[in-house]
PDB file of N, CA and C in Angstrom:
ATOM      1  N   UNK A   1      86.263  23.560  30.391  1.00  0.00           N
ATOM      2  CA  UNK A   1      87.611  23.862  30.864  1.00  0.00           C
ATOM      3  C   UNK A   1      87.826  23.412  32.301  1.00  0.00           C
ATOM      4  N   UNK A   2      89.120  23.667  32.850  1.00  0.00           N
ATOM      5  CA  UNK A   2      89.093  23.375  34.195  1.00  0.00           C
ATOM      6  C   UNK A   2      88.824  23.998  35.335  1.00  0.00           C
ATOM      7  N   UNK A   3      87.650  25.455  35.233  1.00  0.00           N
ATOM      8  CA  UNK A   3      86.832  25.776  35.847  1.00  0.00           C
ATOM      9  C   UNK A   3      85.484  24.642  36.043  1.00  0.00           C
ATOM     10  N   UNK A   4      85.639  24.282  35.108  1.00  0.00           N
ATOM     11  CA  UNK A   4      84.088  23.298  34.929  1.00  0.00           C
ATOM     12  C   UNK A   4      83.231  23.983  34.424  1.00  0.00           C
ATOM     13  N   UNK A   5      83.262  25.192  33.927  1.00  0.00           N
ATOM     14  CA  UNK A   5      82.200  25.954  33.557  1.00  0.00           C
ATOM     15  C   UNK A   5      81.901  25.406  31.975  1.00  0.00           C
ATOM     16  N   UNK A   6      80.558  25.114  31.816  1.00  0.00           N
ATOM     17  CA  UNK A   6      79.870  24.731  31.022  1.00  0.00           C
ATOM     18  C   UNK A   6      78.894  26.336  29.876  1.00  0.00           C
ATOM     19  N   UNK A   7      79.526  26.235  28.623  1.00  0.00           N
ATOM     20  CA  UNK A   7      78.910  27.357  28.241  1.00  0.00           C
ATOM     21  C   UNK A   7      78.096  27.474  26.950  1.00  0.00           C
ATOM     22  N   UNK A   8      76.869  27.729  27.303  1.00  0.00           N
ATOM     23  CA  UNK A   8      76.074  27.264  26.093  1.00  0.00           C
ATOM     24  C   UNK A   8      75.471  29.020  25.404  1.00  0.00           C
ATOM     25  N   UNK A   9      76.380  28.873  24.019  1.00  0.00           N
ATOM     26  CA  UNK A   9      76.287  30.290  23.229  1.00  0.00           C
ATOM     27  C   UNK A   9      75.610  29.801  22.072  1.00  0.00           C
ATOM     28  N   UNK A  10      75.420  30.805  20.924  1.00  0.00           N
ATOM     29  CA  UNK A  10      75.589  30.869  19.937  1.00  0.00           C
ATOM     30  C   UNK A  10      76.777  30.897  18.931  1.00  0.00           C
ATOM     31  N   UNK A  11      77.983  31.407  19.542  1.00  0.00           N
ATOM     32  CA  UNK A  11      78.801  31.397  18.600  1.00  0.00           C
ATOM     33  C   UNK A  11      80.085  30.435  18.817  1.00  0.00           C
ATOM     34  N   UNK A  12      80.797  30.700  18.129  1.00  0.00           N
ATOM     35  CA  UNK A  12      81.843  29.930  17.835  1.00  0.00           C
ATOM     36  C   UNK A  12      82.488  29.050  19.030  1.00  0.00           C
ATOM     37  N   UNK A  13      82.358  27.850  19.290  1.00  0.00           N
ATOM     38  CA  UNK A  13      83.207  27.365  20.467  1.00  0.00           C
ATOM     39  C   UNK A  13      84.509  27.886  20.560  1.00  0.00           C
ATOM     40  N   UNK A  14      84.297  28.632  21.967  1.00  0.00           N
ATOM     41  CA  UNK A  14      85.479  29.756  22.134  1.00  0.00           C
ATOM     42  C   UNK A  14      86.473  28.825  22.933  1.00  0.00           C
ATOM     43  N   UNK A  15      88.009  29.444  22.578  1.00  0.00           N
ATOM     44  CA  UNK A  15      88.792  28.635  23.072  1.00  0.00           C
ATOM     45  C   UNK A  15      89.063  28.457  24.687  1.00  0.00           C
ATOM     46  N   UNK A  16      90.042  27.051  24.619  1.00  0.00           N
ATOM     47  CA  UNK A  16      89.168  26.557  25.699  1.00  0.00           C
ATOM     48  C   UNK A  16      87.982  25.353  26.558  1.00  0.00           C
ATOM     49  N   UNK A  17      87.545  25.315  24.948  1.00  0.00           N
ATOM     50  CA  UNK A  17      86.035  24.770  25.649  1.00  0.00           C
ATOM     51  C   UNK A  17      86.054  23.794  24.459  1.00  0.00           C
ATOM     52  N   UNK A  18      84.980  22.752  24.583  1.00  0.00           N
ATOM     53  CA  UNK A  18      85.020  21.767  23.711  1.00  0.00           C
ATOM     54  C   UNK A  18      83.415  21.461  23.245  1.00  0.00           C
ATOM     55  N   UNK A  19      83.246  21.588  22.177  1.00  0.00           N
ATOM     56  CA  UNK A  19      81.735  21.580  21.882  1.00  0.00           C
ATOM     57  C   UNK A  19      81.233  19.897  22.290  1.00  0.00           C
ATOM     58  N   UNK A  20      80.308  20.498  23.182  1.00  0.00           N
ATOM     59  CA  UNK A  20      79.494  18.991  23.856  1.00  0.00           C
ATOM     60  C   UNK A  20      78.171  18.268  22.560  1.00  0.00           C
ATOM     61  N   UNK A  21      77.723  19.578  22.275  1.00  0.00           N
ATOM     62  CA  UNK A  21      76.430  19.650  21.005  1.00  0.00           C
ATOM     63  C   UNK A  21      75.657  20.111  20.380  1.00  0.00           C
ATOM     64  N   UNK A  22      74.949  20.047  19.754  1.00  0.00           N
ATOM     65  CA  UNK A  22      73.994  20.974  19.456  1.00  0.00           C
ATOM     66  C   UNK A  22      72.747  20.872  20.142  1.00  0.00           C
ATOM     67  N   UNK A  23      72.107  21.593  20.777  1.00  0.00           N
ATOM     68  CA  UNK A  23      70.561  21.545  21.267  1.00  0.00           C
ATOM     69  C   UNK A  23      69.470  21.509  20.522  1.00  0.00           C
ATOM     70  N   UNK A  24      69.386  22.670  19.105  1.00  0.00           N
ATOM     71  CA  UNK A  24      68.852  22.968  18.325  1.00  0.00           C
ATOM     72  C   UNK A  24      68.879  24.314  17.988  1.00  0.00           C
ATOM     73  N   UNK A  25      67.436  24.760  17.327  1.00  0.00           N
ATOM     74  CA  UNK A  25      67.210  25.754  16.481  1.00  0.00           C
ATOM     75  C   UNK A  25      66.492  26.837  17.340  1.00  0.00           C
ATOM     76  N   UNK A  26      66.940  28.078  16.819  1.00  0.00           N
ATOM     77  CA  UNK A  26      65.871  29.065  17.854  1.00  0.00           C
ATOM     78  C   UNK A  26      65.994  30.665  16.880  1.00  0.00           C
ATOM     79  N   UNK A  27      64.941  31.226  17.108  1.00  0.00           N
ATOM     80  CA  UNK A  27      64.650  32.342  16.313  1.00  0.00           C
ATOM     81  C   UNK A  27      65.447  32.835  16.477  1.00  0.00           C
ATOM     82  N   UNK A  28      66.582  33.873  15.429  1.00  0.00           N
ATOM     83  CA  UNK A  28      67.240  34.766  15.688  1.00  0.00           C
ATOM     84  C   UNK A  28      66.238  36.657  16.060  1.00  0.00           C
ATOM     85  N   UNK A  29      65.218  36.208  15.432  1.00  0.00           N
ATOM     86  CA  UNK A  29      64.327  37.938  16.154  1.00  0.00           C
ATOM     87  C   UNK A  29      63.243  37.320  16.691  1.00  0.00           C
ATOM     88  N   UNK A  30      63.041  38.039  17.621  1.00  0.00           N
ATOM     89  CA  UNK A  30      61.669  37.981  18.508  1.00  0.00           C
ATOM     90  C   UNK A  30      60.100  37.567  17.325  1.00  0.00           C
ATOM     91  N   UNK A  31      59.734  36.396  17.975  1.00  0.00           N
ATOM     92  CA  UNK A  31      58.174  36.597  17.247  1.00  0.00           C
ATOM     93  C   UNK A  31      57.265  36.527  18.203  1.00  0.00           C
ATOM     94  N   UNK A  32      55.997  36.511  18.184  1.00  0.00           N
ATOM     95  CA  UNK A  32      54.918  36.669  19.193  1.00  0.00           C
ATOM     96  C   UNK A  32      55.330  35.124  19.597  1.00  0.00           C
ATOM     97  N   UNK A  33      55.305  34.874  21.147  1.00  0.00           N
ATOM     98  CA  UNK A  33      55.147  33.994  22.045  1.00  0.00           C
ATOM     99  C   UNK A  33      56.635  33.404  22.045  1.00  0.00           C
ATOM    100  N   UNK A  34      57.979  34.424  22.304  1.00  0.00           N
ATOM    101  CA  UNK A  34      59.292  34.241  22.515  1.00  0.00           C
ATOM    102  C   UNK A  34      59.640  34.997  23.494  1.00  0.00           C
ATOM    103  N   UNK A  35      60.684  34.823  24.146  1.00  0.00           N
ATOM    104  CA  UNK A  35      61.177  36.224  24.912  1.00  0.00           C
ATOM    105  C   UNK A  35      62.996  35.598  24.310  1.00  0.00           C
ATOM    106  N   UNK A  36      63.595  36.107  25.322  1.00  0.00           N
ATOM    107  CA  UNK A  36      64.873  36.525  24.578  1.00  0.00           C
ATOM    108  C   UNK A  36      65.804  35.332  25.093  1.00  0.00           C
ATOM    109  N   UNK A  37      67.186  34.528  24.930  1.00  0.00           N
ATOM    110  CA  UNK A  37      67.925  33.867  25.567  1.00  0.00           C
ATOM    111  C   UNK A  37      69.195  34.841  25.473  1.00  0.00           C
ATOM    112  N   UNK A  38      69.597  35.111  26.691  1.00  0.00           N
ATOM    113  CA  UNK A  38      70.714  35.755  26.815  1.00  0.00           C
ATOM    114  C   UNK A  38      71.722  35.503  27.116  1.00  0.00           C
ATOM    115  N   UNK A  39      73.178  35.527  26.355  1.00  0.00           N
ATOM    116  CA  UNK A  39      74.498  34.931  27.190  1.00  0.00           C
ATOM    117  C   UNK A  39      74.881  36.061  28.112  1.00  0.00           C
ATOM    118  N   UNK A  40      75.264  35.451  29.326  1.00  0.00           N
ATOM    119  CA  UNK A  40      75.899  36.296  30.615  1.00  0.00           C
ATOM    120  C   UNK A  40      76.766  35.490  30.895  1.00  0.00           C
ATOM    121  N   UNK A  41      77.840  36.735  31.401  1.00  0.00           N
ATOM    122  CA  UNK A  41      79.163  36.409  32.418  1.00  0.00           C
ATOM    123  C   UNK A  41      78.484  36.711  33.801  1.00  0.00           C
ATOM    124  N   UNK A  42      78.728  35.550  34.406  1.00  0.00           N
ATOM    125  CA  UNK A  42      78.500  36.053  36.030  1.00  0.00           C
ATOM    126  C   UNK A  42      79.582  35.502  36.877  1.00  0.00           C
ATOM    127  N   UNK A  43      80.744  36.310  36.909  1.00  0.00           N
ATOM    128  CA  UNK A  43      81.920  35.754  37.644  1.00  0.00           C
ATOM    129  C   UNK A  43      82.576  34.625  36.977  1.00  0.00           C
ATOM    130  N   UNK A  44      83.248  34.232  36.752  1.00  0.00           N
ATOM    131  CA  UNK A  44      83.963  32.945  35.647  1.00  0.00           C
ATOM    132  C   UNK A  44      83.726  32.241  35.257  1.00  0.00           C
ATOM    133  N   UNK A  45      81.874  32.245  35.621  1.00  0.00           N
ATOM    134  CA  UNK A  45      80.783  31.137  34.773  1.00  0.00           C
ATOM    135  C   UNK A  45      80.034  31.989  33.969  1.00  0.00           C
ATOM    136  N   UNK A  46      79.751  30.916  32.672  1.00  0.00           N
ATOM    137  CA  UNK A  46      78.867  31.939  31.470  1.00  0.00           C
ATOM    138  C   UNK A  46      77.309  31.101  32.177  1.00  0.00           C
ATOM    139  N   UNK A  47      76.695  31.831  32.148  1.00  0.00           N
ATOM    140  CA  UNK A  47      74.947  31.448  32.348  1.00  0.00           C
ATOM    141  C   UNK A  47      74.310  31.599  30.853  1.00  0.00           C
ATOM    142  N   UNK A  48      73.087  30.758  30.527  1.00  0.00           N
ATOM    143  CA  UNK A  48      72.588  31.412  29.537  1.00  0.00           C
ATOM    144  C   UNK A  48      70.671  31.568  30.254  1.00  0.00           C
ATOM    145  N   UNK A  49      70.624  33.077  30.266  1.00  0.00           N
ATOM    146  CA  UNK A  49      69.507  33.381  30.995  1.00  0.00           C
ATOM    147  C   UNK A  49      68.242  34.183  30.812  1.00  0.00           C
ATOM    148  N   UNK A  50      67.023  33.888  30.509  1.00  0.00           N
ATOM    149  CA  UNK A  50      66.143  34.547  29.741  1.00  0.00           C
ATOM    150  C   UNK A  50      65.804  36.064  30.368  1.00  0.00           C
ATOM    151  N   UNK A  51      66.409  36.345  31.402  1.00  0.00           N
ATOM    152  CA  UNK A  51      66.474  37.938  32.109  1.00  0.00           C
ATOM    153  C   UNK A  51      67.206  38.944  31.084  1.00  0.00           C
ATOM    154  N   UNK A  52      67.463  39.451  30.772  1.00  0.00           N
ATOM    155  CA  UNK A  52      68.179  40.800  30.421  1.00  0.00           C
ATOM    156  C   UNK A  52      69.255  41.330  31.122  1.00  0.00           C
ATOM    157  N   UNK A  53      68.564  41.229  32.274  1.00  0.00           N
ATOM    158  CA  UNK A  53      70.068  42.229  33.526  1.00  0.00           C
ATOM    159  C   UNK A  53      70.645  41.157  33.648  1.00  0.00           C
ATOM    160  N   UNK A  54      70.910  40.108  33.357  1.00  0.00           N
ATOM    161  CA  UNK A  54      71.879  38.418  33.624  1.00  0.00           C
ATOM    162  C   UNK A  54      72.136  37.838  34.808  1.00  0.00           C
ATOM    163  N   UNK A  55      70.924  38.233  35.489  1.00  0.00           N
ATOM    164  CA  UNK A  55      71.186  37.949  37.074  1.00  0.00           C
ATOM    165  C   UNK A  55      71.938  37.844  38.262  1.00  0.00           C
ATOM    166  N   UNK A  56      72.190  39.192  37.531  1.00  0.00           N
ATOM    167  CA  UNK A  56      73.677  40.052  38.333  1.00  0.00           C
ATOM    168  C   UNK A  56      75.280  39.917  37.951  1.00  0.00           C
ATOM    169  N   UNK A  57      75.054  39.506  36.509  1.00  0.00           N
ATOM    170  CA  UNK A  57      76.054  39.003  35.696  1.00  0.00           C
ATOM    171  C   UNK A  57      76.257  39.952  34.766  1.00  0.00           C
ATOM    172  N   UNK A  58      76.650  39.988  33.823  1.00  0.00           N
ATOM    173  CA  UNK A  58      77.005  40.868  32.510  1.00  0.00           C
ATOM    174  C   UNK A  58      76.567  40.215  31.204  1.00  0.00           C
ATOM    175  N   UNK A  59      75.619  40.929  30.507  1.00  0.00           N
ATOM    176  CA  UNK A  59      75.285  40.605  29.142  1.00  0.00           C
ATOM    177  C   UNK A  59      76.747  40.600  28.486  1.00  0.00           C
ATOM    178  N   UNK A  60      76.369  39.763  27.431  1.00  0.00           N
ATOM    179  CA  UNK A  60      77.120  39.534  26.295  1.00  0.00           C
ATOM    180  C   UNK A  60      76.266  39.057  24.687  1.00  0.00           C
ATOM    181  N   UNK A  61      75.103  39.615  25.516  1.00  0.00           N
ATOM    182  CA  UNK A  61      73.982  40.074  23.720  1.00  0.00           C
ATOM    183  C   UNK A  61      73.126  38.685  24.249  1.00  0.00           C
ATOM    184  N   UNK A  62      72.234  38.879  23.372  1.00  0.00           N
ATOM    185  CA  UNK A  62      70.850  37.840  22.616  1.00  0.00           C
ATOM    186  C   UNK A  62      71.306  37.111  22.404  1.00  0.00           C
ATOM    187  N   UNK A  63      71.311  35.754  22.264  1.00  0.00           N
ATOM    188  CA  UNK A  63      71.666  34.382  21.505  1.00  0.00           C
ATOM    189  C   UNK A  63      70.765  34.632  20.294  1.00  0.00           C
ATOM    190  N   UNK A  64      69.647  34.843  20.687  1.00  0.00           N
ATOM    191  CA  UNK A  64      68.309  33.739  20.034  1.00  0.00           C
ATOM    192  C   UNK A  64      67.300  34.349  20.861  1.00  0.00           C
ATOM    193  N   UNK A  65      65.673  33.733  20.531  1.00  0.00           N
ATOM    194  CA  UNK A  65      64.640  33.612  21.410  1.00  0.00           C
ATOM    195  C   UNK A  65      63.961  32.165  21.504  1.00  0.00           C
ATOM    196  N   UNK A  66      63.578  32.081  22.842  1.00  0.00           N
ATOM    197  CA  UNK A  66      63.029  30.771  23.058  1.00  0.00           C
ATOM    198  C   UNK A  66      61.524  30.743  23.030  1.00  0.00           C
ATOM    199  N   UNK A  67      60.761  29.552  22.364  1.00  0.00           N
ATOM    200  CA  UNK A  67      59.413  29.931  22.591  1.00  0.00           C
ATOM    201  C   UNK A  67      58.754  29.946  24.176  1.00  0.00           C
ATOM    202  N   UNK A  68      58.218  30.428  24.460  1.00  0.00           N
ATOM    203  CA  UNK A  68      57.736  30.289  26.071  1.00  0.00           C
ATOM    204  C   UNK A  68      56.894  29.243  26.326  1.00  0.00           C
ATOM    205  N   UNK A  69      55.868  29.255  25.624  1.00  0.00           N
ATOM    206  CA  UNK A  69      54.924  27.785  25.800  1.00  0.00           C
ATOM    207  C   UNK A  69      55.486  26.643  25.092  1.00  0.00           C
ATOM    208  N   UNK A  70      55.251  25.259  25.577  1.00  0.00           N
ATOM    209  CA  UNK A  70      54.740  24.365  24.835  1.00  0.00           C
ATOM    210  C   UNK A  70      54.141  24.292  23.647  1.00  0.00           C
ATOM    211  N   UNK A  71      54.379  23.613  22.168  1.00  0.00           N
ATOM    212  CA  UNK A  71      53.792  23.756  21.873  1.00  0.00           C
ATOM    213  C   UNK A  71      54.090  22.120  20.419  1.00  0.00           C
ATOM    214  N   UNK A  72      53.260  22.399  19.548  1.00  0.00           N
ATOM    215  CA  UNK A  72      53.693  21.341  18.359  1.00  0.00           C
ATOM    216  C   UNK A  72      55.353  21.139  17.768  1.00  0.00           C
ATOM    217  N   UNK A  73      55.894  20.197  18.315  1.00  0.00           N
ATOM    218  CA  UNK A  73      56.953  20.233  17.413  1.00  0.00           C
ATOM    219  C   UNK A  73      58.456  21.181  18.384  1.00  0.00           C
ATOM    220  N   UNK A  74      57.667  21.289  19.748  1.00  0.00           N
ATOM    221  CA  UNK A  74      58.604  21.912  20.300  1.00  0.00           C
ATOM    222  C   UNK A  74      59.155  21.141  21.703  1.00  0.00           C
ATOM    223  N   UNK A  75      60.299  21.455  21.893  1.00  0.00           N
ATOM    224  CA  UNK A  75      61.045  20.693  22.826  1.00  0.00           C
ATOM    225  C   UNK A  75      61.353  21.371  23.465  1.00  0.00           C
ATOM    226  N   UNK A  76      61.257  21.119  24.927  1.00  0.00           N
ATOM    227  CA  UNK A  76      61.579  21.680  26.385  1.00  0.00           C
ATOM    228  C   UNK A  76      63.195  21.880  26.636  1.00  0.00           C
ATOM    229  N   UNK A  77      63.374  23.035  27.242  1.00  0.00           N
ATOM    230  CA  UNK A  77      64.931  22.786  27.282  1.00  0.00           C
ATOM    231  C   UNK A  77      65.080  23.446  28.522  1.00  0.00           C
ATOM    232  N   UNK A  78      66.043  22.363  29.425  1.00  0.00           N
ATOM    233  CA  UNK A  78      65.855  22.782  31.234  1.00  0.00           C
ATOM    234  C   UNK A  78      66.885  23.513  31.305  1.00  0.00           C
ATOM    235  N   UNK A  79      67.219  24.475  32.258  1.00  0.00           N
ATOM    236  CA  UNK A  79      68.190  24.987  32.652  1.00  0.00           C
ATOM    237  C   UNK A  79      68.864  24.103  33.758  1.00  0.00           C
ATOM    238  N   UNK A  80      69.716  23.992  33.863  1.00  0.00           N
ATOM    239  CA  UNK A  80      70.290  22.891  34.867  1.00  0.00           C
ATOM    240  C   UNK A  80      71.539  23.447  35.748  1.00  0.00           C
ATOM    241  N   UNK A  81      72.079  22.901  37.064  1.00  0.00           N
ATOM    242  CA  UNK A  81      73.016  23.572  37.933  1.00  0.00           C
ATOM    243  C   UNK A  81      73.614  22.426  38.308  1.00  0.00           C
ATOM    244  N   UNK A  82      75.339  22.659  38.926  1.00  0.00           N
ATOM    245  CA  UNK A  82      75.637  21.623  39.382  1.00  0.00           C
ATOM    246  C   UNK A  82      77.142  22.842  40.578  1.00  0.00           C
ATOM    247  N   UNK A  83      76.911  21.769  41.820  1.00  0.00           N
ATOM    248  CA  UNK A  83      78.762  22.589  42.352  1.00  0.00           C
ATOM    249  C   UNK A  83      79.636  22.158  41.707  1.00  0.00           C
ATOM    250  N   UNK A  84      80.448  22.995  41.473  1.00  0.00           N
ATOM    251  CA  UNK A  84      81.576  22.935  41.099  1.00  0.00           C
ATOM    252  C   UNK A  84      82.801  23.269  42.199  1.00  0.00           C
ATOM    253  N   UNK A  85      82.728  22.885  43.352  1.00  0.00           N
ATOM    254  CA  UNK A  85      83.450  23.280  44.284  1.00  0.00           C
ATOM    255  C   UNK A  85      83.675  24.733  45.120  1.00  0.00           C
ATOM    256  N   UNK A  86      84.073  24.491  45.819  1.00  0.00           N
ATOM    257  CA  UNK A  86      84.576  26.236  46.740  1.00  0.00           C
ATOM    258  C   UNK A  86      83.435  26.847  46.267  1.00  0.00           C
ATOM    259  N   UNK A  87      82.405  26.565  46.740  1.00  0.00           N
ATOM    260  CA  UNK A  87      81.347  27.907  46.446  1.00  0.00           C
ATOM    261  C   UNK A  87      80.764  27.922  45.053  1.00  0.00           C
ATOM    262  N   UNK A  88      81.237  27.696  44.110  1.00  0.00           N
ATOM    263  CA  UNK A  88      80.926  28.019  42.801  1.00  0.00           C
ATOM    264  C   UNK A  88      80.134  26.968  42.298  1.00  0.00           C
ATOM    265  N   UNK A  89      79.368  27.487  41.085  1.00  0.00           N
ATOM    266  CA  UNK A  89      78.020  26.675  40.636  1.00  0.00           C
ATOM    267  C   UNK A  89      77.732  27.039  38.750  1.00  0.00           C
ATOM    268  N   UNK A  90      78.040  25.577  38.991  1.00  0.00           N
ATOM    269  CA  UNK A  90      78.121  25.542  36.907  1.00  0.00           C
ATOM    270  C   UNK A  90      76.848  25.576  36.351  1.00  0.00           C
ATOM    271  N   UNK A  91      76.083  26.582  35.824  1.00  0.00           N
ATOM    272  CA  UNK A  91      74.762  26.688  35.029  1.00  0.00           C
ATOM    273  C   UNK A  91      75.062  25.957  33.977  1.00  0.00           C
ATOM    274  N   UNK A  92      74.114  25.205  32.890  1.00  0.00           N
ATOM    275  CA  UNK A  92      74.233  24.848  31.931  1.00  0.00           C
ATOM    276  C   UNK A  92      72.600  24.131  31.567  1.00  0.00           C
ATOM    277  N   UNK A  93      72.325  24.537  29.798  1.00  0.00           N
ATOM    278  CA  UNK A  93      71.373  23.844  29.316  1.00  0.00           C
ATOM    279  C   UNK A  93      71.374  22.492  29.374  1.00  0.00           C
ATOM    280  N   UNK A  94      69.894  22.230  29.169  1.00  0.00           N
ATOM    281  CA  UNK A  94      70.113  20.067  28.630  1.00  0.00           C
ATOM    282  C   UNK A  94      68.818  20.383  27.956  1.00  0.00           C
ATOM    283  N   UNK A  95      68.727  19.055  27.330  1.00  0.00           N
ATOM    284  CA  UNK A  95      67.155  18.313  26.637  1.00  0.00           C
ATOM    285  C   UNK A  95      66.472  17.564  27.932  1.00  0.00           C
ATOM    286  N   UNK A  96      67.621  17.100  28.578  1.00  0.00           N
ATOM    287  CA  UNK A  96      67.542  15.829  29.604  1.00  0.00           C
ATOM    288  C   UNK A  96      66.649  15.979  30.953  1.00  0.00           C
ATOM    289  N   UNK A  97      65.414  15.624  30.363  1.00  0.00           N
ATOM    290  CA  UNK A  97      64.767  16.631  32.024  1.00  0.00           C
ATOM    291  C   UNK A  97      65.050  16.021  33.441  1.00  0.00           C
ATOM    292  N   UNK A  98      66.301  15.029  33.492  1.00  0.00           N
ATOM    293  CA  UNK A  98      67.291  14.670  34.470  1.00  0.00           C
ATOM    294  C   UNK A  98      68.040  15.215  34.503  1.00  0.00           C
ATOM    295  N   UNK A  99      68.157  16.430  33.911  1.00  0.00           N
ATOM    296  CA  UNK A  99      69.940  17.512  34.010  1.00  0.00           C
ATOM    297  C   UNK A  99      70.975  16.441  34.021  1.00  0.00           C
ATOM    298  N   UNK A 100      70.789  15.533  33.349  1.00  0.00           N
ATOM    299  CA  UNK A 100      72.015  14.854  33.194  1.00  0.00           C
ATOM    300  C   UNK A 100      72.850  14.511  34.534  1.00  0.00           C
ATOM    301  N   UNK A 101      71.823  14.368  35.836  1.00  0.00           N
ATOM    302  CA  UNK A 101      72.382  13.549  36.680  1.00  0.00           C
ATOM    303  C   UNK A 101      72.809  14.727  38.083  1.00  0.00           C
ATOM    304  N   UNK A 102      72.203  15.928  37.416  1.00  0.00           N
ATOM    305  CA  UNK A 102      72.587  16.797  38.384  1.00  0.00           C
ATOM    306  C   UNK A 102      70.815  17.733  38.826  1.00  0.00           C
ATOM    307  N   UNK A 103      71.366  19.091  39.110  1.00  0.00           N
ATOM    308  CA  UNK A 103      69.676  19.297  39.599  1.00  0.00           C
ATOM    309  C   UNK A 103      69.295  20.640  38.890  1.00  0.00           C
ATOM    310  N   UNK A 104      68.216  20.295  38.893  1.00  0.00           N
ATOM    311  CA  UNK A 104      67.166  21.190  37.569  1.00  0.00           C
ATOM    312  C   UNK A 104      66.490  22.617  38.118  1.00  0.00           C
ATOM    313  N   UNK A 105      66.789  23.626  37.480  1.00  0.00           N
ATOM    314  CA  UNK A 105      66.346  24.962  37.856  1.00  0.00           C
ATOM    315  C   UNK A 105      64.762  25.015  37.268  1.00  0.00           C
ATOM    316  N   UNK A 106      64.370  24.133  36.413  1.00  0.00           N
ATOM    317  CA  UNK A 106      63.266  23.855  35.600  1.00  0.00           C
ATOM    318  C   UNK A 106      63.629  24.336  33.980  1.00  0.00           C
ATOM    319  N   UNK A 107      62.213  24.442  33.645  1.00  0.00           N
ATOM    320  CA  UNK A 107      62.540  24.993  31.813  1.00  0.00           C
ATOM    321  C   UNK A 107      62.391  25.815  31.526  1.00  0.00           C
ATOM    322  N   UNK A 108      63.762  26.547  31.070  1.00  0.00           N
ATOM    323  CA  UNK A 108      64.032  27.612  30.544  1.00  0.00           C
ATOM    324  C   UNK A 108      63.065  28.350  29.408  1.00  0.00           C
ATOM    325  N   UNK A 109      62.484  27.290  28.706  1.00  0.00           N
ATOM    326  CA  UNK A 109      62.102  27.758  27.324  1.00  0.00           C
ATOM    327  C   UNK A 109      61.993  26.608  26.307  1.00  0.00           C
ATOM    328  N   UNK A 110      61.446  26.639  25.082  1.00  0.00           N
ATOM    329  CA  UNK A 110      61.095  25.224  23.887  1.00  0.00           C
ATOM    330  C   UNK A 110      61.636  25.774  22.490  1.00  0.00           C
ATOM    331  N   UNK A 111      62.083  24.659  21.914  1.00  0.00           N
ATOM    332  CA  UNK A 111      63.171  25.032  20.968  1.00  0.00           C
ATOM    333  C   UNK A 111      62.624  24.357  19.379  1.00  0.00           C
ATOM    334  N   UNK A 112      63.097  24.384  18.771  1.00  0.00           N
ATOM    335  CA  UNK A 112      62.267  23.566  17.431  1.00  0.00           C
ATOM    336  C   UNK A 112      63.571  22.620  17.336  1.00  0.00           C
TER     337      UNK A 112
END
């Protein structure tokens, strides 16, 4: 939208927003060697953040879980940041371990 805010959920591309893609696949329940991906509101940007408390943002539930290690068959997925002007700062996933041209918080988590 014309916040620039970039928002990577599980559900339905909410209006507004224009689906960029799919990333992939991720457990809907916890298995050994996952922790949780969480959608948060943090001020008029959605984050998606493996914390719980949303890093001073507001849950809006579980997506999914991400695997934590490396492993066979699994793909890295970076968390990435960019300004978006006046102060504000667009979180968003990639595959792209160039954040797509912007700068990398590192990896979030590995996805099938």
């Amino acid at each position: 939208p014309a916040t620039g805010d970039h928002w990577t959920t599980t559900k339905s591309t909410p209006a507004g927003y224009t689906l960029e893609g799919v990333l992939g696949q991720i457990p809907a329940a916890s298995i050994p060697g996952t922790h949780p991906l969480v959608d948060c509101a943090l001020g008029s940007n959605h984050i998606a953040s493996r914390f719980t408390g949303c890093e001073g943002g507001t849950s809006e539930g579980i997506m999914g879980f991400l695997w934590t290690d490396p492993g066979p068959d699994r793909i890295p997925v970076h968390r990435c940041f960019m300004d978006i002007g006046n102060g504000g700062v667009d979180h968003f996933l990639s595959l792209d371990a160039g954040c797509e041209g912007v700068s990398s918080e590192g990896i979030i988590g590995y996805i099938k």
